[in-house]
PDB file of N, CA and C in Angstrom:
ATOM      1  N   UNK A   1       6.952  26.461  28.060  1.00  0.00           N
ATOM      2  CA  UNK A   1       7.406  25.088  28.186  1.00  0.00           C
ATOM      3  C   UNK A   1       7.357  24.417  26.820  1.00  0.00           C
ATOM      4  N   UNK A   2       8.390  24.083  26.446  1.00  0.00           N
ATOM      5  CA  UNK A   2       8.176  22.970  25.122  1.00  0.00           C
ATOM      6  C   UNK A   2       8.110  21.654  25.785  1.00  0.00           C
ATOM      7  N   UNK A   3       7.276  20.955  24.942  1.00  0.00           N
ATOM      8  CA  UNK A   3       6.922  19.441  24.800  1.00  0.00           C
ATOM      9  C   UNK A   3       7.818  18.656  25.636  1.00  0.00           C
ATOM     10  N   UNK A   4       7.767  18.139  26.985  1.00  0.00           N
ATOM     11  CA  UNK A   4       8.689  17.233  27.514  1.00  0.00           C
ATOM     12  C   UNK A   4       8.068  15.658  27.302  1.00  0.00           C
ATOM     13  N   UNK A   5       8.526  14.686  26.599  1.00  0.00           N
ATOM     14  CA  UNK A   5       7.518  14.338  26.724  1.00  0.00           C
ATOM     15  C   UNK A   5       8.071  12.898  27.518  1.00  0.00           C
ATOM     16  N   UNK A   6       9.069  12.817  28.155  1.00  0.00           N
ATOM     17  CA  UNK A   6       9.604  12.002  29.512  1.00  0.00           C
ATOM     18  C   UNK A   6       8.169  12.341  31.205  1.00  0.00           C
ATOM     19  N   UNK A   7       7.699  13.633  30.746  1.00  0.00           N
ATOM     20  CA  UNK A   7       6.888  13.757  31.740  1.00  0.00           C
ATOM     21  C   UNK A   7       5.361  13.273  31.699  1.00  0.00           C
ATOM     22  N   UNK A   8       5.273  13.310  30.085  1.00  0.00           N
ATOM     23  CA  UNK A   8       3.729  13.061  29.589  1.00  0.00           C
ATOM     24  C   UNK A   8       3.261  12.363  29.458  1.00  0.00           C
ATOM     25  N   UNK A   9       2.030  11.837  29.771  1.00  0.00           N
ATOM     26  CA  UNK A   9       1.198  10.454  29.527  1.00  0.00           C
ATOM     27  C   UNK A   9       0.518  10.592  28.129  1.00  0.00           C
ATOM     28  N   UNK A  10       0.631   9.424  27.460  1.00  0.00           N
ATOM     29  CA  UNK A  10       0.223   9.569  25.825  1.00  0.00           C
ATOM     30  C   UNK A  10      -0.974   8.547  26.188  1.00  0.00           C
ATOM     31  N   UNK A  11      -2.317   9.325  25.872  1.00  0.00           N
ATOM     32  CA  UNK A  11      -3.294   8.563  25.386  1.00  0.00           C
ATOM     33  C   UNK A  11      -3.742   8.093  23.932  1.00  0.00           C
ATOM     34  N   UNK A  12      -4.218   6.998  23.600  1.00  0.00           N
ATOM     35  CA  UNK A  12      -4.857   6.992  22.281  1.00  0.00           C
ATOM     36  C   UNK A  12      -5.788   6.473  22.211  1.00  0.00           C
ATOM     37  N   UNK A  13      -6.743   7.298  21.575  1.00  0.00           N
ATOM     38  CA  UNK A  13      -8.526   6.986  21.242  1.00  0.00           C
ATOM     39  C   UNK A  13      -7.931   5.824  20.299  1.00  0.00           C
ATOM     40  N   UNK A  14      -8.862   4.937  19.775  1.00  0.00           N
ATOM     41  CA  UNK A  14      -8.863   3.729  19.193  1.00  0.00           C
ATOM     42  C   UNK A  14      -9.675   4.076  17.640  1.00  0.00           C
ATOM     43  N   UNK A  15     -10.895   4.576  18.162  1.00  0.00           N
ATOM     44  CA  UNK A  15     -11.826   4.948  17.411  1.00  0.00           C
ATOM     45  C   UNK A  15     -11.593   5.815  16.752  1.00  0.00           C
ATOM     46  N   UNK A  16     -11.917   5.604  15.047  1.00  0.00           N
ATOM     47  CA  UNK A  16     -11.683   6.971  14.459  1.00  0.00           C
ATOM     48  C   UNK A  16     -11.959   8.191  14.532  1.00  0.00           C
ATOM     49  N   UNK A  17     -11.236   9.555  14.627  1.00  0.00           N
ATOM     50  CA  UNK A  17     -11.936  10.534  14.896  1.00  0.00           C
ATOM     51  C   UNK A  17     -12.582  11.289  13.781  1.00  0.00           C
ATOM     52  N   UNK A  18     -13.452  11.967  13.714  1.00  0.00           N
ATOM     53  CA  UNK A  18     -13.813  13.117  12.670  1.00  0.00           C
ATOM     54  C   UNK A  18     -13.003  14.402  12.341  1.00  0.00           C
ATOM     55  N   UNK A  19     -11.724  13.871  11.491  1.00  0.00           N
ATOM     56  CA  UNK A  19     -10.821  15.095  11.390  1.00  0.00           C
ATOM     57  C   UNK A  19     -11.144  16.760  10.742  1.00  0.00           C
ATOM     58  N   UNK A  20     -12.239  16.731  10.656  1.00  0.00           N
ATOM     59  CA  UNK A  20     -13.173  18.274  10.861  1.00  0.00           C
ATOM     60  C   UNK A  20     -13.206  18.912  11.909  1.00  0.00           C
ATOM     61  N   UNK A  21     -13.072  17.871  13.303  1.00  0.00           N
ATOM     62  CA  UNK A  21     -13.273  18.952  14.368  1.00  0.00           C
ATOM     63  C   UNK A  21     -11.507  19.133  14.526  1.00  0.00           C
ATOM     64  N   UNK A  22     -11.271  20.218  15.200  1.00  0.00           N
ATOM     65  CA  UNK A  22     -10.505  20.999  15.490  1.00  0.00           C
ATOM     66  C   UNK A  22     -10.145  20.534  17.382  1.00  0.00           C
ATOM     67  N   UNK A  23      -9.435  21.870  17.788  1.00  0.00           N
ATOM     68  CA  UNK A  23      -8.958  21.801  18.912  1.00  0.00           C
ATOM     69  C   UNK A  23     -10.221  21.840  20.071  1.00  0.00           C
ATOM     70  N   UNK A  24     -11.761  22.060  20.161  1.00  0.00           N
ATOM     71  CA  UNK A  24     -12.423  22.290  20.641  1.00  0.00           C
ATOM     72  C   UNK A  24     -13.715  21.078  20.310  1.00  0.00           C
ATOM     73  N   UNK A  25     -13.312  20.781  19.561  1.00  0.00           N
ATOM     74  CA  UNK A  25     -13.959  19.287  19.323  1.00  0.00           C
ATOM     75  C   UNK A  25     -13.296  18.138  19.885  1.00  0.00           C
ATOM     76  N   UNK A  26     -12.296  18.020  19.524  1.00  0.00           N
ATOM     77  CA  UNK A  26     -11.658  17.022  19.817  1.00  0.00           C
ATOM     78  C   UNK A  26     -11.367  16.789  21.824  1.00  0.00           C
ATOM     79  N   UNK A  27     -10.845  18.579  22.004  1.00  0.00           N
ATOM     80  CA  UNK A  27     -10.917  18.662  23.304  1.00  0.00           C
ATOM     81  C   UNK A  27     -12.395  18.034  24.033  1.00  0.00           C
ATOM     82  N   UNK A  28     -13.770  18.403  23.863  1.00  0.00           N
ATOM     83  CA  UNK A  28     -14.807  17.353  24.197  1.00  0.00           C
ATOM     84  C   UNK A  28     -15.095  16.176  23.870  1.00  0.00           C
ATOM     85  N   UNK A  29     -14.260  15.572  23.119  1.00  0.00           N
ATOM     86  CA  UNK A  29     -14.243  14.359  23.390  1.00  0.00           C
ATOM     87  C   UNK A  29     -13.368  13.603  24.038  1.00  0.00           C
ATOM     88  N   UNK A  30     -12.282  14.328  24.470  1.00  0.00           N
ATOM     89  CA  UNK A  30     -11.272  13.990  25.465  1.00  0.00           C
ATOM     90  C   UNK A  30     -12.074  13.864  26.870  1.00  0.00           C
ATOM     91  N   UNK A  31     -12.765  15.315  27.219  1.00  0.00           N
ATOM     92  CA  UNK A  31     -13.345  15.378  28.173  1.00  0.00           C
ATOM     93  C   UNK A  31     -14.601  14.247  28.714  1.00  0.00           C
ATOM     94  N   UNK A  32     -15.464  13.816  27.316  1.00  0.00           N
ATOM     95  CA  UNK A  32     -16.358  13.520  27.733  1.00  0.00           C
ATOM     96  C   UNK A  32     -16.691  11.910  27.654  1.00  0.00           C
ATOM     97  N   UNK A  33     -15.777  11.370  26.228  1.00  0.00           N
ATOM     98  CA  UNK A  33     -15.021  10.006  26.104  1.00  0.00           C
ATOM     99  C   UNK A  33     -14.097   9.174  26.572  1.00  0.00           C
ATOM    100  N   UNK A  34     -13.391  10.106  26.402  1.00  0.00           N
ATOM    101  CA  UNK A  34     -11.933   9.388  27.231  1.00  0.00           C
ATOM    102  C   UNK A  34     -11.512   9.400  28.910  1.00  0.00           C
ATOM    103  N   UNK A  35     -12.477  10.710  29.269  1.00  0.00           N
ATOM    104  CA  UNK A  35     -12.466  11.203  30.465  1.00  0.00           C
ATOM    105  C   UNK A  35     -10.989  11.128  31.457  1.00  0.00           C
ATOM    106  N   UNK A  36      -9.893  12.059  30.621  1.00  0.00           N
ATOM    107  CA  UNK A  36      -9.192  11.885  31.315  1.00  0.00           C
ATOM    108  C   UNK A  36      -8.959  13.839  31.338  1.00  0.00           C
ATOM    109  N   UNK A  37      -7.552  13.640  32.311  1.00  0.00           N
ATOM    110  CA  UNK A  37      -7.353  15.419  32.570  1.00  0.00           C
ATOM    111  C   UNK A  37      -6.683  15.778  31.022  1.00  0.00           C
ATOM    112  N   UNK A  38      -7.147  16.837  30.407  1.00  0.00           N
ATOM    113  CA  UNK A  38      -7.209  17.497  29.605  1.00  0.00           C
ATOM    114  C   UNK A  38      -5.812  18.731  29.891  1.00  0.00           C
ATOM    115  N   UNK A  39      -6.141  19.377  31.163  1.00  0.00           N
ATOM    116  CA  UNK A  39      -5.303  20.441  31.107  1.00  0.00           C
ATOM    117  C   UNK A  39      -4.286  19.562  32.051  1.00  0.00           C
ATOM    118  N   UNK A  40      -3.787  18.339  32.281  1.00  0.00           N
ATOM    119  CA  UNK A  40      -2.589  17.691  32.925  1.00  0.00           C
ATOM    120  C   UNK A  40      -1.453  17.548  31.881  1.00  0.00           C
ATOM    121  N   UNK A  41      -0.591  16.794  32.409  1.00  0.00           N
ATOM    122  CA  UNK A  41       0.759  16.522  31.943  1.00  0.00           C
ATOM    123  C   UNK A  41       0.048  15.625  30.481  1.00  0.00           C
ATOM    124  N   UNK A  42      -0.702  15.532  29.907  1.00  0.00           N
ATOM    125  CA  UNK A  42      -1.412  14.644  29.130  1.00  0.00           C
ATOM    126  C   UNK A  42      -1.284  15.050  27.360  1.00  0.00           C
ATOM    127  N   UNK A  43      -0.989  13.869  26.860  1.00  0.00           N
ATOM    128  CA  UNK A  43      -0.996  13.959  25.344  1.00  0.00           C
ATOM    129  C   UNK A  43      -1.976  13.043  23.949  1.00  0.00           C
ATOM    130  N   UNK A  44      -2.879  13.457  23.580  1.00  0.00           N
ATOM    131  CA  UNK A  44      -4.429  12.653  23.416  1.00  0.00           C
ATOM    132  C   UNK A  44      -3.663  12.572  21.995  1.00  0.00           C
ATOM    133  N   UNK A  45      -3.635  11.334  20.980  1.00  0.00           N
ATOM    134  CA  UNK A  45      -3.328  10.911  19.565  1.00  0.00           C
ATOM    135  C   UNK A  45      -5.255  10.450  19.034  1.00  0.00           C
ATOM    136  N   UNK A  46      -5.170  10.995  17.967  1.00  0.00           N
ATOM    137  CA  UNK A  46      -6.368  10.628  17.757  1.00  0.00           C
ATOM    138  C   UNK A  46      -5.924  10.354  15.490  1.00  0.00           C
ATOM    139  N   UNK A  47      -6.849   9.457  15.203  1.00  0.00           N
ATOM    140  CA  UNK A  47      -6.370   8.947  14.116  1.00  0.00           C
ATOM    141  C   UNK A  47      -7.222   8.787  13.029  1.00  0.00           C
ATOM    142  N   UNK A  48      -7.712   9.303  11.462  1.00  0.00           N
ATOM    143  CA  UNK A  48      -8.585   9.212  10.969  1.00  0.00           C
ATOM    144  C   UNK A  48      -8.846   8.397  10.579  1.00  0.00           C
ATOM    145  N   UNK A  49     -10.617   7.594   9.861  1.00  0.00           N
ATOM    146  CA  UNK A  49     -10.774   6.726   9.303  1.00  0.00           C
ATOM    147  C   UNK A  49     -10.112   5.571   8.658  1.00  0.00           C
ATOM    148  N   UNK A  50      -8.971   7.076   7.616  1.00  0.00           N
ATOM    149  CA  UNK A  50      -7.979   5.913   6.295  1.00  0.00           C
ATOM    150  C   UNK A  50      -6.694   6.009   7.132  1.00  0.00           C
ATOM    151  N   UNK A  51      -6.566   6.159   7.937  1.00  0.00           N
ATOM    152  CA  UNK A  51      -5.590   5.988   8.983  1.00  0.00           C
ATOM    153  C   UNK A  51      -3.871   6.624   8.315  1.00  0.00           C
ATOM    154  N   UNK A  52      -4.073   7.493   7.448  1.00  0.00           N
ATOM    155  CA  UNK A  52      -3.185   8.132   6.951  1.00  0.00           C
ATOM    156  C   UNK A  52      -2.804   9.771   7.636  1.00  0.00           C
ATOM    157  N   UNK A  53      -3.639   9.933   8.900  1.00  0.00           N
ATOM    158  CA  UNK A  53      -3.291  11.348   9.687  1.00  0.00           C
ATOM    159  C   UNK A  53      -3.180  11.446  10.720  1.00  0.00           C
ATOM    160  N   UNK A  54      -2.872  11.497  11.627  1.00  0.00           N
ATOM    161  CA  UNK A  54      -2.526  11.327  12.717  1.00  0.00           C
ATOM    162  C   UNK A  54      -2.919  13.277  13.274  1.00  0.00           C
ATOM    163  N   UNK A  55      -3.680  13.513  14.258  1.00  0.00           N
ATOM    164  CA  UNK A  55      -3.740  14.886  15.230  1.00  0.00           C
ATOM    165  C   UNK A  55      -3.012  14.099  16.672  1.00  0.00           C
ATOM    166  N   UNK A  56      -2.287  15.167  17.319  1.00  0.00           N
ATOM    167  CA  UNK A  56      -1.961  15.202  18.941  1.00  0.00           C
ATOM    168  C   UNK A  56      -2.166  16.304  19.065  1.00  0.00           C
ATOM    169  N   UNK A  57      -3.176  15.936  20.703  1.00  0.00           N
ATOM    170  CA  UNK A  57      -3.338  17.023  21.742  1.00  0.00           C
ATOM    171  C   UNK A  57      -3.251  17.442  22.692  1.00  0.00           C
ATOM    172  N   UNK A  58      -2.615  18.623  23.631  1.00  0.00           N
ATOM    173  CA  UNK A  58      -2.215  18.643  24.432  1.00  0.00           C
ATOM    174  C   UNK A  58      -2.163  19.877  24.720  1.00  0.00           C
ATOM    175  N   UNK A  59      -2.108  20.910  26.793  1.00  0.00           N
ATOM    176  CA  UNK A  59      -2.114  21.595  27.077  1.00  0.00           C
ATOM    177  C   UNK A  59      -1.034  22.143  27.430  1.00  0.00           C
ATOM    178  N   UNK A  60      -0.252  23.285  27.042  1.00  0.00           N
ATOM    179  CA  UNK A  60       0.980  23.667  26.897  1.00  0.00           C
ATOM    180  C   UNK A  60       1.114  25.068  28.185  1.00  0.00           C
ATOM    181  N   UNK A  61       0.856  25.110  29.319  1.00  0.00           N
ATOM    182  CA  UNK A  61       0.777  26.042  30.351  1.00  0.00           C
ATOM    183  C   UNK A  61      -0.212  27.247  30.174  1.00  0.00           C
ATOM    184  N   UNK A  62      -0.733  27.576  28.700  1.00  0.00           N
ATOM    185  CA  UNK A  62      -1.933  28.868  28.797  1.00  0.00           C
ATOM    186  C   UNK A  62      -2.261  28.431  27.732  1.00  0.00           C
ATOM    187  N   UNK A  63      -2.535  27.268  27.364  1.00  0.00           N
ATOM    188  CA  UNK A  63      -2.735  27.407  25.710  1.00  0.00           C
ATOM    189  C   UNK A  63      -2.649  25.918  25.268  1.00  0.00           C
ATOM    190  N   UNK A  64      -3.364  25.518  23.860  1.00  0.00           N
ATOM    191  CA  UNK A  64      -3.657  24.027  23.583  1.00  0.00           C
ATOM    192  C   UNK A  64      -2.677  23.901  22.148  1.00  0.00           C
ATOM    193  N   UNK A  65      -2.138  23.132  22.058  1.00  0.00           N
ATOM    194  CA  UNK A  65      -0.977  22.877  21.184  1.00  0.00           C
ATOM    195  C   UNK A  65      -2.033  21.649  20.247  1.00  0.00           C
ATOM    196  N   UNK A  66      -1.602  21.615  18.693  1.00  0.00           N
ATOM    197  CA  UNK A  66      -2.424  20.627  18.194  1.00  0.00           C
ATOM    198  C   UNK A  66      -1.847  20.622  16.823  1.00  0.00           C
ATOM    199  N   UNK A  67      -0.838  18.919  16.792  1.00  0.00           N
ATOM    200  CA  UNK A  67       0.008  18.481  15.608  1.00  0.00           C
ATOM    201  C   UNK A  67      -0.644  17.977  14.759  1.00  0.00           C
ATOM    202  N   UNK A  68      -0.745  17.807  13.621  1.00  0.00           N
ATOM    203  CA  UNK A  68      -1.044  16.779  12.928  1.00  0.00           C
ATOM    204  C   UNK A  68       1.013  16.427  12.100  1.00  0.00           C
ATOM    205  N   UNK A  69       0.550  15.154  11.563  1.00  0.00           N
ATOM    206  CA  UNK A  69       1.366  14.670  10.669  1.00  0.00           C
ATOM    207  C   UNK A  69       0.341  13.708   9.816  1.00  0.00           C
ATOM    208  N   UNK A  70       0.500  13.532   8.344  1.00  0.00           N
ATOM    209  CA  UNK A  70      -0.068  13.684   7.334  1.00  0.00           C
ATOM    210  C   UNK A  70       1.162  12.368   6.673  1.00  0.00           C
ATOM    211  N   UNK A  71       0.547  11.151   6.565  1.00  0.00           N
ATOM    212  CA  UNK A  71       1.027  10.315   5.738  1.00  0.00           C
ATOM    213  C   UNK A  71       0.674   9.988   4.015  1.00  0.00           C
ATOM    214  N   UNK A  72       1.834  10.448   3.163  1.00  0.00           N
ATOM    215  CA  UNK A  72       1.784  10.511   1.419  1.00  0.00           C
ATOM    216  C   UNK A  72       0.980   9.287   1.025  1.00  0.00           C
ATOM    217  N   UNK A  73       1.870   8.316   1.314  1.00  0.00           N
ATOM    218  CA  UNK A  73       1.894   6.841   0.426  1.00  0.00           C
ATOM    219  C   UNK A  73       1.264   5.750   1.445  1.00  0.00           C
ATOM    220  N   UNK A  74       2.121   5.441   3.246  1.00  0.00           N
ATOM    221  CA  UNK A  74       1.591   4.676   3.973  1.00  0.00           C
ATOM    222  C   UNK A  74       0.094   4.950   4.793  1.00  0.00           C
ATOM    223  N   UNK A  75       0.259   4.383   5.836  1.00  0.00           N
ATOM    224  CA  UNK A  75      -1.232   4.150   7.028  1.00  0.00           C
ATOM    225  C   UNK A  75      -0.362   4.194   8.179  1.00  0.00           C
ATOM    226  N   UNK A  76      -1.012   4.646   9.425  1.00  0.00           N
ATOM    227  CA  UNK A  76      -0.704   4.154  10.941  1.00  0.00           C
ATOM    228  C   UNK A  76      -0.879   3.033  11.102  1.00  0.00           C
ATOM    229  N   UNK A  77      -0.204   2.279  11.316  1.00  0.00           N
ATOM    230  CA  UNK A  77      -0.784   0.872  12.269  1.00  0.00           C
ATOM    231  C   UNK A  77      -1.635   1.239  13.740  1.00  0.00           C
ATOM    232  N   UNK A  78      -3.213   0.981  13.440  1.00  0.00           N
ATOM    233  CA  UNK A  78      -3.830   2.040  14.191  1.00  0.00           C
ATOM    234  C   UNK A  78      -5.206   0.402  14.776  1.00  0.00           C
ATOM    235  N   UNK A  79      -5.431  -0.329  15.727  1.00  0.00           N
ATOM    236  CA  UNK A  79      -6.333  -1.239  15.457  1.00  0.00           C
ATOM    237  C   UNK A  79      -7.620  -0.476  14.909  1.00  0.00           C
ATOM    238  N   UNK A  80      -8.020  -1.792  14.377  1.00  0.00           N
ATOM    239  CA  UNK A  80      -9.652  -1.053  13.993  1.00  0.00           C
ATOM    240  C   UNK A  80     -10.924  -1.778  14.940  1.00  0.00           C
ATOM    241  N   UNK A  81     -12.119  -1.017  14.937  1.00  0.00           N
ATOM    242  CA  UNK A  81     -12.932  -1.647  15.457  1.00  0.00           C
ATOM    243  C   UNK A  81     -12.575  -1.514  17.342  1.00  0.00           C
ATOM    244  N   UNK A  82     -12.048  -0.704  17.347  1.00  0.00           N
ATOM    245  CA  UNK A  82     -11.948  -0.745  19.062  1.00  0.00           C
ATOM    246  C   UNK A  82     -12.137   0.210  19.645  1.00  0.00           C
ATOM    247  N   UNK A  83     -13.163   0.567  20.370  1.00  0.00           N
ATOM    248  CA  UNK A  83     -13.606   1.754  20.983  1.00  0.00           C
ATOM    249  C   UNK A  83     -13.258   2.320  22.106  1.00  0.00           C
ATOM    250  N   UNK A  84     -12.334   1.891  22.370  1.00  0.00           N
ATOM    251  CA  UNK A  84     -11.537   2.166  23.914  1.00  0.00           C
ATOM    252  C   UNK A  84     -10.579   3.339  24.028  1.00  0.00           C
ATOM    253  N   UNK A  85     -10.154   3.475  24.950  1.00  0.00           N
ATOM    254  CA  UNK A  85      -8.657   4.252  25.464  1.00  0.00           C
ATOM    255  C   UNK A  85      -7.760   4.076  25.284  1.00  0.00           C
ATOM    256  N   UNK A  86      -6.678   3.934  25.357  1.00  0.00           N
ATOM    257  CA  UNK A  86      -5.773   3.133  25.724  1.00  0.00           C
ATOM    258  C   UNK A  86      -3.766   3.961  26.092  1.00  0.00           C
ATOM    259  N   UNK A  87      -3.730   3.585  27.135  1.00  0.00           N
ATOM    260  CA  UNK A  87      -2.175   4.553  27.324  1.00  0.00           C
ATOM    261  C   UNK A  87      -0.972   4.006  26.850  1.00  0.00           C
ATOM    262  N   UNK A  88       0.163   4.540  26.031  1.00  0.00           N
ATOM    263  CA  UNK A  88       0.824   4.091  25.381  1.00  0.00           C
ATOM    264  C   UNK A  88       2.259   4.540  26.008  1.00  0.00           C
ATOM    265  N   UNK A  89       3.344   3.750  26.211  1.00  0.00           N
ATOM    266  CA  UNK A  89       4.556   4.489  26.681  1.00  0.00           C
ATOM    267  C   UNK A  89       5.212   5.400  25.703  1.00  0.00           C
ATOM    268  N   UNK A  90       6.416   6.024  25.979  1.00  0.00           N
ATOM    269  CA  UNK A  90       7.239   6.647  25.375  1.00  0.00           C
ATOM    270  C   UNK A  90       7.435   6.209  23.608  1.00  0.00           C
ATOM    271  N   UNK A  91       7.926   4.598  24.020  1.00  0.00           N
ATOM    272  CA  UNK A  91       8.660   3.720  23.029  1.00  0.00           C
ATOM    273  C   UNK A  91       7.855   3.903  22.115  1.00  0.00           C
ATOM    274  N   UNK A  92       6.174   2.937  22.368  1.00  0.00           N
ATOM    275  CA  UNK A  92       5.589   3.004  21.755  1.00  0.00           C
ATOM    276  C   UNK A  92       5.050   4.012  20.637  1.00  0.00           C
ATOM    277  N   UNK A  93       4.911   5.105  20.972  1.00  0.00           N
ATOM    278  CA  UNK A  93       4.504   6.608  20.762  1.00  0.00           C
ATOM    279  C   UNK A  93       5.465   6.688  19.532  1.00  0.00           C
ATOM    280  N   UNK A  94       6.935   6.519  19.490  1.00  0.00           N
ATOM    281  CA  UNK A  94       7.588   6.407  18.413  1.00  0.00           C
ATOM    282  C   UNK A  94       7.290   5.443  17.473  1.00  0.00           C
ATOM    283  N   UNK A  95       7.260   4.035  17.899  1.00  0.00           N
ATOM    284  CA  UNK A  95       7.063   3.083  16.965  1.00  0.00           C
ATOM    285  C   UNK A  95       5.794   3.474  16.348  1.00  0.00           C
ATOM    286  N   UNK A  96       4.842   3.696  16.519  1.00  0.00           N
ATOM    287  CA  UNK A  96       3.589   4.412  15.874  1.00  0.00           C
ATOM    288  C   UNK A  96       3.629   5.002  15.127  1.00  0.00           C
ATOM    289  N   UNK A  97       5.082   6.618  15.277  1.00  0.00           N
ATOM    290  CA  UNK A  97       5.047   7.218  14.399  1.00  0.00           C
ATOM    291  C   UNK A  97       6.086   6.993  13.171  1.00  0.00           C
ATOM    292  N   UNK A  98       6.693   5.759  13.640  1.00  0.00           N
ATOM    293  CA  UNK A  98       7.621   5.368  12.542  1.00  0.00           C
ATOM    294  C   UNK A  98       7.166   4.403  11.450  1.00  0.00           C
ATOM    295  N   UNK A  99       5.880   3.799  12.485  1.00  0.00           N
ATOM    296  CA  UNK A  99       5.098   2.571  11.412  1.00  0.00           C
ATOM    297  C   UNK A  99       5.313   1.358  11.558  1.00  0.00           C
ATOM    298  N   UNK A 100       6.037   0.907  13.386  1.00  0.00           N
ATOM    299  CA  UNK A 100       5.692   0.533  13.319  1.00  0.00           C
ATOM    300  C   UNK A 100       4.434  -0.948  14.256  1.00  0.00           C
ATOM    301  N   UNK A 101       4.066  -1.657  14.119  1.00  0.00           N
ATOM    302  CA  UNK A 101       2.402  -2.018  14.435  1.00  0.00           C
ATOM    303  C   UNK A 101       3.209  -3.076  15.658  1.00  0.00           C
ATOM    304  N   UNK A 102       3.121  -2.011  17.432  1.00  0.00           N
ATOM    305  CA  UNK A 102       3.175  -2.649  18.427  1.00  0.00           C
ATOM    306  C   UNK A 102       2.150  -3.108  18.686  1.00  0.00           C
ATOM    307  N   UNK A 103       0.654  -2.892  18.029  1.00  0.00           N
ATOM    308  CA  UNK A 103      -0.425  -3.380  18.883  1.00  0.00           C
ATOM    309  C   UNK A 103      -0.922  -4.866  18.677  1.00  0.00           C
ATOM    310  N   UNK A 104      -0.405  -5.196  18.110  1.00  0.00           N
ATOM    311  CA  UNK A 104      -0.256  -7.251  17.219  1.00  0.00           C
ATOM    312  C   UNK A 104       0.888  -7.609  17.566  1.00  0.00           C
ATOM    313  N   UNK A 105       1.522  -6.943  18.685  1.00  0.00           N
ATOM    314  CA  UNK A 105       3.403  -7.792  19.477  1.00  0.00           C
ATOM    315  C   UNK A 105       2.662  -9.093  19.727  1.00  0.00           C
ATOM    316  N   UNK A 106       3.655  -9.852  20.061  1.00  0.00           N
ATOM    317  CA  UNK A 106       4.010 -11.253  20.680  1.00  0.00           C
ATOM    318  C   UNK A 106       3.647 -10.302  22.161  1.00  0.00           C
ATOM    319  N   UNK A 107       2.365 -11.532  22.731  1.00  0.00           N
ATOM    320  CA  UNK A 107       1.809 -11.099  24.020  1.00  0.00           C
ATOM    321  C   UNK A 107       2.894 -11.755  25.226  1.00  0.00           C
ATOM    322  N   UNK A 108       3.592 -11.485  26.359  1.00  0.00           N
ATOM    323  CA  UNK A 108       4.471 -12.055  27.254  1.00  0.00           C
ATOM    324  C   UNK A 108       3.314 -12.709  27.668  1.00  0.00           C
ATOM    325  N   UNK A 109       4.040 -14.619  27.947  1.00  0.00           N
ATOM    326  CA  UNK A 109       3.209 -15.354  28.555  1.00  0.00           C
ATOM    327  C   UNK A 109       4.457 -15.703  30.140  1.00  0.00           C
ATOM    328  N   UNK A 110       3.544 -16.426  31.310  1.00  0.00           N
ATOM    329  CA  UNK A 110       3.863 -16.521  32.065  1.00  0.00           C
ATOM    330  C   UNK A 110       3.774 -17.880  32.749  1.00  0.00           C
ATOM    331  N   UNK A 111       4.144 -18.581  33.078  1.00  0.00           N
ATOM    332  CA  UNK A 111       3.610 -20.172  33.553  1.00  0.00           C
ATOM    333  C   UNK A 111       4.381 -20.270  35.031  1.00  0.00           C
ATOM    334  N   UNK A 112       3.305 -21.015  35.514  1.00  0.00           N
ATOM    335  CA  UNK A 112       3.950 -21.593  36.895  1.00  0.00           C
ATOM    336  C   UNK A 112       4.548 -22.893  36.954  1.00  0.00           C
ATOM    337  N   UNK A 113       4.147 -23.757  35.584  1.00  0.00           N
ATOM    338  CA  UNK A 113       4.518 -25.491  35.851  1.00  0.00           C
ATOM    339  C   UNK A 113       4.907 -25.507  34.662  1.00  0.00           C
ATOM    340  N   UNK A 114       5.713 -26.572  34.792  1.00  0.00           N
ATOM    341  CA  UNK A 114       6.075 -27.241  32.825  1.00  0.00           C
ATOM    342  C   UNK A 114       5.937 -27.939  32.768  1.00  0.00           C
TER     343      UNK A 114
END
């Protein structure tokens, strides 16, 4: 199976990861942080300190697939200081990797009266 990724749920850790660990590191902290399914339709982004690297992870039918992309000159627009989860759509997932910073959008407001 290659990468569908109309089927896949994209998670992203918030928190920086320790880009030393590998596919078996990172995989326990999927498991034990993020606590989501690991071997599902699932795609984990995890982001270093200087926010210039980006790893994705994910289970590919017998086997764990694991990207990096490596920024020269820019940064991810990545928040800082947030220790959470968080699931990201399709769109998003691109704008991330294009640079650019959905997580400071204009929030939709809603009112009942004027």
């Amino acid at each position: 199976m290659i990468l569908d990724l109309l089927e896949m749920r994209i998670f992203v850790r918030l928190e920086p990861a320790d880009f030393r660990k590998q596919i078996n590191g990172l995989s326990v902290l999927i498991q034990e942080e993020m606590t989501e399914d690991l071997f599902g339709k699932n795609m984990f982004l995890f982001c270093n300190k200087m926010r210039n690297r980006m790893k994705i992870i994910y289970w590919d039918n017998n086997g764990f697939c694991q990207w990096l992309k490596r920024l020269e000159k820019d940064r991810f627009p990545w928040p800082r200081n947030e220790k959470e989860v968080r699931e990201i759509s399709l769109e998003q997932f691109k704008m991330l990797l294009s640079g650019i910073d959905f997580w400071h959008s204009h929030k939709k407001l809603t009112y009942n009266m004027v």
